[in-house]
C-alpha atoms as a PDB file:
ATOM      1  CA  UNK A   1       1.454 -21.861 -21.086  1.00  0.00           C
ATOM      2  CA  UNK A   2       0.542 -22.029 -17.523  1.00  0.00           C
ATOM      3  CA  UNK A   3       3.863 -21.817 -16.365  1.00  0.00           C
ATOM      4  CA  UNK A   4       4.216 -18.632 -18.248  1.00  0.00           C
ATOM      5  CA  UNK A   5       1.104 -16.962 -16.641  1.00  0.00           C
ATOM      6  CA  UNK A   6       2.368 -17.895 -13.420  1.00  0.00           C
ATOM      7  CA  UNK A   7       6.147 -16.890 -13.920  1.00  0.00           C
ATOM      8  CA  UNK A   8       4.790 -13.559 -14.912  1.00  0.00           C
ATOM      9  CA  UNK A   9       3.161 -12.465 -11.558  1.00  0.00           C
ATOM     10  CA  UNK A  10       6.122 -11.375  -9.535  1.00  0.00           C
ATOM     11  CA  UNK A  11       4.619 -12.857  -6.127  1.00  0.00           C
ATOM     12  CA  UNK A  12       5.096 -16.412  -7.496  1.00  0.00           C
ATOM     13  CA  UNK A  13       8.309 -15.542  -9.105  1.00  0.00           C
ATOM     14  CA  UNK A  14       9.945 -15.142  -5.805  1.00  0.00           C
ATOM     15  CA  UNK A  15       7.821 -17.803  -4.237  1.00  0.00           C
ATOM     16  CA  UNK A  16       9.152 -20.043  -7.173  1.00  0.00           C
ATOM     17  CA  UNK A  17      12.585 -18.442  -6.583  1.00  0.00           C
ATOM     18  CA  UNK A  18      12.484 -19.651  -3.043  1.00  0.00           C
ATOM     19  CA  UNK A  19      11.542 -22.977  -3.568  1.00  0.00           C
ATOM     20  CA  UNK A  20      13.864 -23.510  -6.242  1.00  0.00           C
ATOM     21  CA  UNK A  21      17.023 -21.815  -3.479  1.00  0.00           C
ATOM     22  CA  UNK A  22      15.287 -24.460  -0.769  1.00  0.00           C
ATOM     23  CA  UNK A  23      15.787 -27.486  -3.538  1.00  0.00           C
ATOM     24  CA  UNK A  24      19.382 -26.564  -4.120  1.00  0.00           C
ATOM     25  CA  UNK A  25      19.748 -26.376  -0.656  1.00  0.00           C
ATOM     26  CA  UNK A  26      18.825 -29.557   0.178  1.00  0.00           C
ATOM     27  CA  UNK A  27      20.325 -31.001  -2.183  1.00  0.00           C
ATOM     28  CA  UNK A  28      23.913 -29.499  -0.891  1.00  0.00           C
ATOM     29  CA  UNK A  29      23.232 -30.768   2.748  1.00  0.00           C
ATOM     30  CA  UNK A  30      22.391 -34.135   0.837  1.00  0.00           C
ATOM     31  CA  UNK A  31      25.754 -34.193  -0.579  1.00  0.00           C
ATOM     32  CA  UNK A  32      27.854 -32.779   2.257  1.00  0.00           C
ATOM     33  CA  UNK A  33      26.510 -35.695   3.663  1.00  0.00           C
ATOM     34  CA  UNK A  34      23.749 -35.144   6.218  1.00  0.00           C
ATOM     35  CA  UNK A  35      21.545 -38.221   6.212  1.00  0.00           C
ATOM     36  CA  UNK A  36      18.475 -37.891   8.396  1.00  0.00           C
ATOM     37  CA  UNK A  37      15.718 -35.524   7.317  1.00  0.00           C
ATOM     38  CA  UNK A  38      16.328 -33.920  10.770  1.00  0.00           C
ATOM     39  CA  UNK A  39      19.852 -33.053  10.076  1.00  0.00           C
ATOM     40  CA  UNK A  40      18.672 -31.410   6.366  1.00  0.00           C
ATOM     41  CA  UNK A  41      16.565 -29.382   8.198  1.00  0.00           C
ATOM     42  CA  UNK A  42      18.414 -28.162  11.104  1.00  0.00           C
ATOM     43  CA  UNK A  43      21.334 -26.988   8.384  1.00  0.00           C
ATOM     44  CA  UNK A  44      18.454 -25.594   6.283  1.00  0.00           C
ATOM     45  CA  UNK A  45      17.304 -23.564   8.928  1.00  0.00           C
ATOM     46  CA  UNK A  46      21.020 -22.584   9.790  1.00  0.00           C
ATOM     47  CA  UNK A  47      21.161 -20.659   6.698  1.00  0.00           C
ATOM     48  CA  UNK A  48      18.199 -18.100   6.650  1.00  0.00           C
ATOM     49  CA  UNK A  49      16.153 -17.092   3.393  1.00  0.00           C
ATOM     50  CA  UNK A  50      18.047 -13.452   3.245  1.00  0.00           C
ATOM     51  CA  UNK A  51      15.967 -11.372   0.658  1.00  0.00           C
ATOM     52  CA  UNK A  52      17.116  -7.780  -0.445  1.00  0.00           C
ATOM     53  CA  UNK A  53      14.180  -6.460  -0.778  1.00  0.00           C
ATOM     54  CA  UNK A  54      12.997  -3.065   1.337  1.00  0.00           C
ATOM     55  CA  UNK A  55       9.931  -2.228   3.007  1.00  0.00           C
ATOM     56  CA  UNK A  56       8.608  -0.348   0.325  1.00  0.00           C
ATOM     57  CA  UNK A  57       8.757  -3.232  -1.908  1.00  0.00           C
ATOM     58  CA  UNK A  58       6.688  -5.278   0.136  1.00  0.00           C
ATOM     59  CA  UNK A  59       3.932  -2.979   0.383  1.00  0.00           C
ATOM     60  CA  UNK A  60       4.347  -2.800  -3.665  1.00  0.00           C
ATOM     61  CA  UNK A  61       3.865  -6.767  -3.753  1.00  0.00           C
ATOM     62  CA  UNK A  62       0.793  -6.453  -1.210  1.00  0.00           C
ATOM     63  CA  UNK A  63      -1.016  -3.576  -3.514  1.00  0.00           C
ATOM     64  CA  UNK A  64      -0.318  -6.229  -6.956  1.00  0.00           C
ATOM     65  CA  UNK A  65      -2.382  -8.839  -3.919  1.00  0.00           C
ATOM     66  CA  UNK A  66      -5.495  -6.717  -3.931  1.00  0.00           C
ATOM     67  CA  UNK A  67      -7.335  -5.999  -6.978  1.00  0.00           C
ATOM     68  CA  UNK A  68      -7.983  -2.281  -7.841  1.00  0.00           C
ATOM     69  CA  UNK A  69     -12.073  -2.789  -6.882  1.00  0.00           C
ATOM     70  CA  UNK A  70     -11.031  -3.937  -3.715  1.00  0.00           C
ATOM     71  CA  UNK A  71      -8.370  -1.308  -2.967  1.00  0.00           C
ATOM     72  CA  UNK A  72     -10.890   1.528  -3.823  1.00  0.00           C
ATOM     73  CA  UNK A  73     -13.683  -0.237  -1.903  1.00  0.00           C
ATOM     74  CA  UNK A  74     -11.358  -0.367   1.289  1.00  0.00           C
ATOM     75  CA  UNK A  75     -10.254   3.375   0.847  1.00  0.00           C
ATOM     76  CA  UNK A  76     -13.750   4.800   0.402  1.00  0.00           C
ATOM     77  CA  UNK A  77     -14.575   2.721   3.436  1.00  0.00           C
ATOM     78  CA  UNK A  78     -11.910   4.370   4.848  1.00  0.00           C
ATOM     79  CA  UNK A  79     -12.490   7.950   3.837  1.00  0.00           C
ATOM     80  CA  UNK A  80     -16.361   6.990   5.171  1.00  0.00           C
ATOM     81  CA  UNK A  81     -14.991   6.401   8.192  1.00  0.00           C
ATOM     82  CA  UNK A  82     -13.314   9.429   8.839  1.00  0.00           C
ATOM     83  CA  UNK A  83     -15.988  11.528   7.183  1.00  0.00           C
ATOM     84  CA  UNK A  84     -18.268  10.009  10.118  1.00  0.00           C
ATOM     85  CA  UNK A  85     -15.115   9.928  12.598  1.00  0.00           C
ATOM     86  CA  UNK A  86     -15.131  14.196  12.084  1.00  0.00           C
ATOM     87  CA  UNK A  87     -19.049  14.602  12.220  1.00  0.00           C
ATOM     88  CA  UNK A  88     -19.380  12.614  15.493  1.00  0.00           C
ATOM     89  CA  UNK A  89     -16.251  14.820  17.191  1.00  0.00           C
ATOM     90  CA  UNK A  90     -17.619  18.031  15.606  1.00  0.00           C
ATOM     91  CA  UNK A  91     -21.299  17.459  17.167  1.00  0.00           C
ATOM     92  CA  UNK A  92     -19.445  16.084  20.675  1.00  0.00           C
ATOM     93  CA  UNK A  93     -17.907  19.597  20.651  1.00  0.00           C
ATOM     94  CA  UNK A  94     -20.790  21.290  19.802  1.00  0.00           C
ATOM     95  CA  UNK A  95     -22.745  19.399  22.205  1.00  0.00           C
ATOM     96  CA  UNK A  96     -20.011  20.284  25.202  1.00  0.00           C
ATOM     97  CA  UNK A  97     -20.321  23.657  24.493  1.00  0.00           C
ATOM     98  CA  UNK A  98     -23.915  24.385  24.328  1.00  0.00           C
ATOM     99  CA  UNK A  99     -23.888  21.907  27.970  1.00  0.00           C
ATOM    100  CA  UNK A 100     -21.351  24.098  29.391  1.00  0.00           C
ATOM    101  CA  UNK A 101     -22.205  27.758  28.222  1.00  0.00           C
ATOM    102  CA  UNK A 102     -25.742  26.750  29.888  1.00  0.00           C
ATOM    103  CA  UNK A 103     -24.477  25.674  32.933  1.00  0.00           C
ATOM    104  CA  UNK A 104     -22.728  28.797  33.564  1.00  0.00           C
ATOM    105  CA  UNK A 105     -25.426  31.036  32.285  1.00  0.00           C
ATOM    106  CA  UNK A 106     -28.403  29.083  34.366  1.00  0.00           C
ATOM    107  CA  UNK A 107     -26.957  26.741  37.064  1.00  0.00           C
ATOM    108  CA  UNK A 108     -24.131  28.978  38.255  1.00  0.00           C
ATOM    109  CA  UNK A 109     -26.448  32.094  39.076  1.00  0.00           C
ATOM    110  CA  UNK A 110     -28.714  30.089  40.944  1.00  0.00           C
ATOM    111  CA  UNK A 111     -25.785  28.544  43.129  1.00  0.00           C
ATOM    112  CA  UNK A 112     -24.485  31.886  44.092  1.00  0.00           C
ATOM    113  CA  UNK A 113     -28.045  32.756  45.341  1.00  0.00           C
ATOM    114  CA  UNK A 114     -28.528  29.871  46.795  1.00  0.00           C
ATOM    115  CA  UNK A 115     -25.315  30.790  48.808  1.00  0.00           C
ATOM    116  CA  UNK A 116     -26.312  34.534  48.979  1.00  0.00           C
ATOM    117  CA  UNK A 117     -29.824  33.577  51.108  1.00  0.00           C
ATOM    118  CA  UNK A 118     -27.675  30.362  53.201  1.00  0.00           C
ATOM    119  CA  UNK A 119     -25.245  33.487  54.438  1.00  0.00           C
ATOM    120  CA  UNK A 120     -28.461  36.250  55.153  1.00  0.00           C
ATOM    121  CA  UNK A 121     -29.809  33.321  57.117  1.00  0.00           C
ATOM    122  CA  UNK A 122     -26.770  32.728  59.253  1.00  0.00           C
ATOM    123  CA  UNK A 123     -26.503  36.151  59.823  1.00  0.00           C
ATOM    124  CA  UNK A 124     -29.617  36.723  60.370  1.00  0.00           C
ATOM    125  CA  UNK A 125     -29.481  33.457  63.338  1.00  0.00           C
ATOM    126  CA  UNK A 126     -25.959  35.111  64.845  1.00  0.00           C
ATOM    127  CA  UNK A 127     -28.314  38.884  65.067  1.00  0.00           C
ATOM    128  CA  UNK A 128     -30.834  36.840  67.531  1.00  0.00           C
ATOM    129  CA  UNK A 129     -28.625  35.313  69.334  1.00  0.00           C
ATOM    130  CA  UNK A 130     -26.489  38.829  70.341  1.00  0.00           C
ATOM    131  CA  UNK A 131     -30.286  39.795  70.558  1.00  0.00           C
ATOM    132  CA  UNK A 132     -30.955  37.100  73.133  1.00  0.00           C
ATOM    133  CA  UNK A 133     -27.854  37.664  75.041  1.00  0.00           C
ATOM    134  CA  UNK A 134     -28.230  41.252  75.508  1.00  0.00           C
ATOM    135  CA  UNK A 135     -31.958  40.684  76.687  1.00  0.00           C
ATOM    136  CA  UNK A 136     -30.116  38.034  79.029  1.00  0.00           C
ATOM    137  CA  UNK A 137     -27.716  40.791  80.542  1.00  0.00           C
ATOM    138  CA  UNK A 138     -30.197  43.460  80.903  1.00  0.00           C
ATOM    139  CA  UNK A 139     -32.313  41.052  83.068  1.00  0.00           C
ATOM    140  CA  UNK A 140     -30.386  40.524  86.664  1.00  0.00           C
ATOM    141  CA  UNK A 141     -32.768  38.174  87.676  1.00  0.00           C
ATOM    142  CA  UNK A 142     -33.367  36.485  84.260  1.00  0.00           C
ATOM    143  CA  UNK A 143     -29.836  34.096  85.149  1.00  0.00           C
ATOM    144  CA  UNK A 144     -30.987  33.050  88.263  1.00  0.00           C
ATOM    145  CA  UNK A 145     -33.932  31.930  87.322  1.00  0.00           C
ATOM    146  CA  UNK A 146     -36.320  34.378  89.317  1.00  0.00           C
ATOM    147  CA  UNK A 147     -39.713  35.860  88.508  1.00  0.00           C
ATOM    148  CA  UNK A 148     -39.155  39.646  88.044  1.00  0.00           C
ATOM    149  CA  UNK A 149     -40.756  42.005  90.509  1.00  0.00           C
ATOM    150  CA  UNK A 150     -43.692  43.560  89.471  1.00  0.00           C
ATOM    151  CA  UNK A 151     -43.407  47.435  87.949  1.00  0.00           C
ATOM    152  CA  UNK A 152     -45.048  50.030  90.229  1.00  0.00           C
ATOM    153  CA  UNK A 153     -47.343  52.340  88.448  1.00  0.00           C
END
């Protein structure tokens, strides 16, 4: 009865398969005459297990592995995780938007007058110092150094 249950479940069919190939095996390199467990071996491992079975197949075997509880446990896991995968990028975006519509609204206005006042300043600076060098030039004396003469009234 027990070997029924078990011959049923197709996982331990083929793992029964195999070890049944891996007795007949052995017992052909027995006979071809192979003595030493070493040399059994080395001409079992000559000839590897070569299965016919597809990808798809496995994946079939793997599902029959997990019971259905556990498969729909793992996929609502799954579809949690993606759920709170979407919400996280969807408030990042949000987030990135409201940061950057703000700093182009608020923080770039008060660069550019920032820069506005830093450029009336210099120009401001370069108008007293033509200022000062046309005071210079209208003063002869002013270069060398020399008191001016007094005006006469």
């Amino acid at each position: 009865e027990t070997r029924l249950a078990v011959l049923q479940h197709p996982i331990t069919m083929v793992a029964i398969e195999e070890s049944a190939v891996a007795v007949e095996r052995a017992e052909q390199a027995q006979a071809s005459g192979a003595t030493t467990l070493a040399e059994q071996e080395e001409q079992l491992n000559d000839e590897d297990f070569d299965f016919d079975e597809s990808i798809v197949e496995r994946i079939a075997a793997l599902k029959e592995m997990i019971s259905e509880e556990r498969r729909e446990a793992l996929g609502n896991a799954y579809n949690a995780t993606g759920a709170v995968g979407k919400k996280v990028f969807k408030f990042a975006g949000s987030a990135m938007w409201i940061l950057s519509t703000s700093v182009l609204l608020l923080v770039m206005p008060l660069g550019m007058e920032i820069e506005k006042e830093q450029m009336v300043i210099q120009w401001e600076n370069e108008q007293k110092a033509i200022m000062q060098q046309q005071r210079q030039m209208l003063q002869p004396n002013a270069a060398l150094g020399a008191v001016p003469p007094p005006v006469a009234r």
